[in-house]
C-alpha atoms as a PDB file:
ATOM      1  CA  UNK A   1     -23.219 -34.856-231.986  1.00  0.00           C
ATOM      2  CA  UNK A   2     -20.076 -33.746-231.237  1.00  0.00           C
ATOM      3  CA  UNK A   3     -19.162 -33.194-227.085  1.00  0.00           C
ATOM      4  CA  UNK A   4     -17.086 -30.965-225.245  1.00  0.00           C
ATOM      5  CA  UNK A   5     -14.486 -33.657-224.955  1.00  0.00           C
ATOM      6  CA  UNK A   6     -14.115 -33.940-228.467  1.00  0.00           C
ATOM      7  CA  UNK A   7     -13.683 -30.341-228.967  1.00  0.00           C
ATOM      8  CA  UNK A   8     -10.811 -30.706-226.118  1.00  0.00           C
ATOM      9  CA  UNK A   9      -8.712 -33.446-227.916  1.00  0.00           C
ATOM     10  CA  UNK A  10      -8.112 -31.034-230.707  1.00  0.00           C
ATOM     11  CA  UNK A  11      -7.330 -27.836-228.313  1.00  0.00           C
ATOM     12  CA  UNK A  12      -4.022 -26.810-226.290  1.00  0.00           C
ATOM     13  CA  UNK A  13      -4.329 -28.609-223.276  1.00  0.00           C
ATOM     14  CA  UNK A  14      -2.987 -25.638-221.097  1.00  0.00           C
ATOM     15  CA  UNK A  15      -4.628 -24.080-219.102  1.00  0.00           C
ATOM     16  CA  UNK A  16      -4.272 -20.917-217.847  1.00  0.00           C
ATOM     17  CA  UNK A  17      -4.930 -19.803-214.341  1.00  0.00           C
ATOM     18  CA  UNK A  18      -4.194 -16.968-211.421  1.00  0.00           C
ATOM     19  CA  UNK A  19      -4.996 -16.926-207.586  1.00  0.00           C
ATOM     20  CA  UNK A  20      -7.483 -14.675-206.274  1.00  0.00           C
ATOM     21  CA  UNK A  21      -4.792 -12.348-204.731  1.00  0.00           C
ATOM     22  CA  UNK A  22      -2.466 -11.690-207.545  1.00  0.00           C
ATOM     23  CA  UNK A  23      -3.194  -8.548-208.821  1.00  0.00           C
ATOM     24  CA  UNK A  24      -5.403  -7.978-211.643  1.00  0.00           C
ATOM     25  CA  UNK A  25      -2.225  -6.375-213.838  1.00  0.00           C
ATOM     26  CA  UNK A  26      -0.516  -9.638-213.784  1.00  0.00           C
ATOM     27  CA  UNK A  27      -3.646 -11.353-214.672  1.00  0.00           C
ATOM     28  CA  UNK A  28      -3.698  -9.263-217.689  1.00  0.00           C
ATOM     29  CA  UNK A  29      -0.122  -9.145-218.912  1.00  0.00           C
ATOM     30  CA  UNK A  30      -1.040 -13.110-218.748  1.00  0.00           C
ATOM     31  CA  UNK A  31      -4.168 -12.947-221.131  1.00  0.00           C
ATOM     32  CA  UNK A  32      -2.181 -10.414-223.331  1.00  0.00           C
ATOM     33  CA  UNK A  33       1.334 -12.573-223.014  1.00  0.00           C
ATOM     34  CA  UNK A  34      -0.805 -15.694-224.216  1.00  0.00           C
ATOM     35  CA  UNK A  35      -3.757 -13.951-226.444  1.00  0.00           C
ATOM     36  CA  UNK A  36      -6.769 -15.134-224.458  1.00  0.00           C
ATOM     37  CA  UNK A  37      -9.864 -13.255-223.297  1.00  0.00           C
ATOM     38  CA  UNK A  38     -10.221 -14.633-219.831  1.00  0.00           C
ATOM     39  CA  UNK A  39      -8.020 -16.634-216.995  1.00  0.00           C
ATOM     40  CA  UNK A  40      -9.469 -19.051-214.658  1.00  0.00           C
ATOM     41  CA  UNK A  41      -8.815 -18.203-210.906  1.00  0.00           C
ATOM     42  CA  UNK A  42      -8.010 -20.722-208.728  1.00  0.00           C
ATOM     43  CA  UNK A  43      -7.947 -21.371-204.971  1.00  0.00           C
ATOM     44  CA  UNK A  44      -5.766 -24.300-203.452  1.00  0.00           C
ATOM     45  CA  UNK A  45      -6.363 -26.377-206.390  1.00  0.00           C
ATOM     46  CA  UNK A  46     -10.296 -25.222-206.538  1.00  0.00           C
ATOM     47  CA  UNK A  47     -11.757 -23.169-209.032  1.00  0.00           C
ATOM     48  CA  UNK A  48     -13.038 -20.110-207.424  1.00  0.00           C
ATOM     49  CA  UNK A  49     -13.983 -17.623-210.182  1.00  0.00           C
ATOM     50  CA  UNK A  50     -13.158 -16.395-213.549  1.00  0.00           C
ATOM     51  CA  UNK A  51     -11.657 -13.299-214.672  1.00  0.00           C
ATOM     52  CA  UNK A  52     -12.514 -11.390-218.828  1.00  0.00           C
ATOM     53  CA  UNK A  53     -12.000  -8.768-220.406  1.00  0.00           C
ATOM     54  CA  UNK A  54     -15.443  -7.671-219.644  1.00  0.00           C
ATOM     55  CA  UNK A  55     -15.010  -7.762-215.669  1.00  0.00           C
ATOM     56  CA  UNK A  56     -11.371  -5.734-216.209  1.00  0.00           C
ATOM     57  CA  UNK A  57     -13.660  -3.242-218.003  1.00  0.00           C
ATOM     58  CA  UNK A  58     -16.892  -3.099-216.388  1.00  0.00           C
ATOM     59  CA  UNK A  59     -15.152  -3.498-212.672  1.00  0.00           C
ATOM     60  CA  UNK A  60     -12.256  -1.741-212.932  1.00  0.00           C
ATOM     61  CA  UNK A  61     -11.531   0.691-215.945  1.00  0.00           C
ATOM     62  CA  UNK A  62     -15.458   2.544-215.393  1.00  0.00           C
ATOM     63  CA  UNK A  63     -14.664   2.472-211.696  1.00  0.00           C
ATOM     64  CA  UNK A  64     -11.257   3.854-211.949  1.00  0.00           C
ATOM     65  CA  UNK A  65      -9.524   1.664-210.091  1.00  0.00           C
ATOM     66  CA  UNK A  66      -5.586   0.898-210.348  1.00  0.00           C
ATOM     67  CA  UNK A  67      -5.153  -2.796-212.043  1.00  0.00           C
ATOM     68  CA  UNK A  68      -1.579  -2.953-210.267  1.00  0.00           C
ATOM     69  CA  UNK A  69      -3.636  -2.490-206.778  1.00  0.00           C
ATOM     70  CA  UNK A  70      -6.462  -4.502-207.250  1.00  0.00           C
ATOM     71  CA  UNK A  71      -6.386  -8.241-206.376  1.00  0.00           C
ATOM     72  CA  UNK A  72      -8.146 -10.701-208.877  1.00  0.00           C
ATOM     73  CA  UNK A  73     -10.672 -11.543-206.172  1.00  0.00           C
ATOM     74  CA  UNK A  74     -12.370  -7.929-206.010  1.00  0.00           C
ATOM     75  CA  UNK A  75     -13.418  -8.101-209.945  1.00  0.00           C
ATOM     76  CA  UNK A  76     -13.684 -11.811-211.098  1.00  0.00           C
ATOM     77  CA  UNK A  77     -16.917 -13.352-211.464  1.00  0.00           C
ATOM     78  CA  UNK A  78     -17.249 -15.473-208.435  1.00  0.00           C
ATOM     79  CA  UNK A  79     -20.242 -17.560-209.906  1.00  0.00           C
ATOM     80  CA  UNK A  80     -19.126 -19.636-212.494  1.00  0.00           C
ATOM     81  CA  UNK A  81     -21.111 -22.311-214.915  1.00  0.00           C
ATOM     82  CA  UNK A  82     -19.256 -25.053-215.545  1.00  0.00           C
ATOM     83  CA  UNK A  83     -20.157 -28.075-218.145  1.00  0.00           C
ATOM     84  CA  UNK A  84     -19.059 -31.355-218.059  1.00  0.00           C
ATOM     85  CA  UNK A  85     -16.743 -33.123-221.070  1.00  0.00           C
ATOM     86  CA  UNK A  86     -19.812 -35.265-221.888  1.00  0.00           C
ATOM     87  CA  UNK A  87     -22.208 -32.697-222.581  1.00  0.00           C
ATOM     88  CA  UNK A  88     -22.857 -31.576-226.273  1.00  0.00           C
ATOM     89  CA  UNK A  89     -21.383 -28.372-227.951  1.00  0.00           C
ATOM     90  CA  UNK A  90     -24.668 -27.065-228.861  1.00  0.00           C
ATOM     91  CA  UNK A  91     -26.486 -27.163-225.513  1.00  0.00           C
ATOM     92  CA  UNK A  92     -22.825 -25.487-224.534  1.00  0.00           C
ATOM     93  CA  UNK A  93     -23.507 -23.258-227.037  1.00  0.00           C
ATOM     94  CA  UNK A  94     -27.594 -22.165-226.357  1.00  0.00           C
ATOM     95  CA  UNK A  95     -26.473 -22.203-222.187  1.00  0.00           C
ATOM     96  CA  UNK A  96     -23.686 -19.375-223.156  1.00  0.00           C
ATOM     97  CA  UNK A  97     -25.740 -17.445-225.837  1.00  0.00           C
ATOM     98  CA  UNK A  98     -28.183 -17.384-222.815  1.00  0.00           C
ATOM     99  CA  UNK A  99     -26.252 -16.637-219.770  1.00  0.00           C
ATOM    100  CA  UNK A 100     -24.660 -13.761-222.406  1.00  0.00           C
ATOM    101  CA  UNK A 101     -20.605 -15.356-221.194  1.00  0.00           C
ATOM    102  CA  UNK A 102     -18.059 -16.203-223.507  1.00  0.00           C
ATOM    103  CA  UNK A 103     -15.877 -18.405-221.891  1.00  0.00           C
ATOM    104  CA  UNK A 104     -16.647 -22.200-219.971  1.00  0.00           C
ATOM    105  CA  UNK A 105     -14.166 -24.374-217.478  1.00  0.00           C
ATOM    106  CA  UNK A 106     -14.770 -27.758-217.991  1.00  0.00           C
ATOM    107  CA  UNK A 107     -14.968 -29.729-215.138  1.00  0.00           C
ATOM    108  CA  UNK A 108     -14.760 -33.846-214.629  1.00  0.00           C
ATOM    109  CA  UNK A 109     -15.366 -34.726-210.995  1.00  0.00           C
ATOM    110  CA  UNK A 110     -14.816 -31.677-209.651  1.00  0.00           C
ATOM    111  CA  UNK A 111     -11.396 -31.888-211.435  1.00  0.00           C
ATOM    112  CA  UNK A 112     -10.642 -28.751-213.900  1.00  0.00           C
ATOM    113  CA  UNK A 113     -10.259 -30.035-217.153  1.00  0.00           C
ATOM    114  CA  UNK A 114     -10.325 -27.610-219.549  1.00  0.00           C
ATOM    115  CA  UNK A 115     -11.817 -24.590-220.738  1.00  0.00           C
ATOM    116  CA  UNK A 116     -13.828 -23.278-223.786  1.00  0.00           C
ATOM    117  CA  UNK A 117     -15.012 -19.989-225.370  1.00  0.00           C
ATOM    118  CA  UNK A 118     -17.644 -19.384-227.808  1.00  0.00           C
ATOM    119  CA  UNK A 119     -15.426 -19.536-230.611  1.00  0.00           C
ATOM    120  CA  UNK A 120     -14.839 -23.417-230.044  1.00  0.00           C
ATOM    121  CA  UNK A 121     -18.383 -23.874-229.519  1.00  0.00           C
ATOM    122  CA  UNK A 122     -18.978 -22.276-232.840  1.00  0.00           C
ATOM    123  CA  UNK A 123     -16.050 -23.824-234.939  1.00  0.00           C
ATOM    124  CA  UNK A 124     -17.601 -27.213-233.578  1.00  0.00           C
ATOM    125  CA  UNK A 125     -21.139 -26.868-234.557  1.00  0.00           C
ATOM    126  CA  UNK A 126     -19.926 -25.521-238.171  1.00  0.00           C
ATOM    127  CA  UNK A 127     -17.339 -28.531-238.516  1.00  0.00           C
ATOM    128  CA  UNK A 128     -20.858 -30.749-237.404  1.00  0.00           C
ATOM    129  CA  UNK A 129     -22.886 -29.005-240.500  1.00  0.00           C
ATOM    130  CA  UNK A 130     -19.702 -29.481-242.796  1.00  0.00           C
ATOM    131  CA  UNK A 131     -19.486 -33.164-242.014  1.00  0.00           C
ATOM    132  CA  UNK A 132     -23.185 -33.066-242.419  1.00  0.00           C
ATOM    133  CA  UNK A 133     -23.355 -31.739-245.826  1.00  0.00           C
ATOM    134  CA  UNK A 134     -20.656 -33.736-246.851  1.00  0.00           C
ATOM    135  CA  UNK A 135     -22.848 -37.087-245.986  1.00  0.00           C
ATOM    136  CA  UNK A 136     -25.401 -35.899-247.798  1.00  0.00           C
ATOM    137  CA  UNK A 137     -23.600 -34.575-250.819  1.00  0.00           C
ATOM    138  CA  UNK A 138     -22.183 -37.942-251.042  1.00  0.00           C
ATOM    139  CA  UNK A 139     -25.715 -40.012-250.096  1.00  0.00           C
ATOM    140  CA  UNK A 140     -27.516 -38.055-253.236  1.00  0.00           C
ATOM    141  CA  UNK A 141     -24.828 -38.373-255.798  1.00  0.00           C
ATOM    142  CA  UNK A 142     -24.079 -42.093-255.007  1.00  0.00           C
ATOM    143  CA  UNK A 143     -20.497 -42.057-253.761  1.00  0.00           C
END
């Protein structure tokens, strides 16, 4: 089965990140300046939340608040799961489908390593089936 770490050795290794009091505007001009859906926020080298698209809606937009006032740290989710490189993609994958969040630092000793959505979980477990069928195409024709 294929791991997180695998997944990261074909990914960007950047890594995009804000402090807690930069204001939530700059957080999103960075998401929209690099085409991501969420920026992890980090604390004197510590990661201390996560901010998405979701909590720039749901915390800010419905409660009318100005994005160029607001620091990161009053609308990023403060409680973040994190996985290790060593775990599998598709326990990744049923721990994200379950907690209903899209995106997933990766963390190796309490070192930030990386970060996935649900859209590298997913190209992983279909690249697993392709390789799959592949073996098996080739097992029952002989090749």
């Amino acid at each position: 089965m294929t791991t997180i770490n695998d997944l990261l050795r074909d990914k960007s290794s950047d890594i995009w990140t804000v402090g807690p009091d930069e204001s939530v505007y700059d957080a999103l001009q960075l998401m929209a300046d690099k085409n991501i859906g969420a920026v992890l926020v980090m604390d004197s080298g510590r990661l201390v939340g996560l901010l998405s698209e979701r909590d720039y809606a749901r915390k800010l937009v419905l409660e009318n608040r100005s994005s160029r006032e607001t620091p990161v740290r009053d609308v990023m989710t403060q409680r973040v799961a994190y996985v290790s490189p060593s775990q599998e993609i598709e326990g990744c994958l049923a721990l994200m489908t379950d907690k209903r969040f899209r995106h997933l630092p990766v963390m190796d000793n309490d070192k930030l390593v990386g970060l996935v959505s649900i859209g590298d979980l997913v190209k992983g477990v279909i690249a697993d089936k392709e390789f799959m069928i592949e073996q098996l195409e080739q097992y029952i024709t002989g090749q």
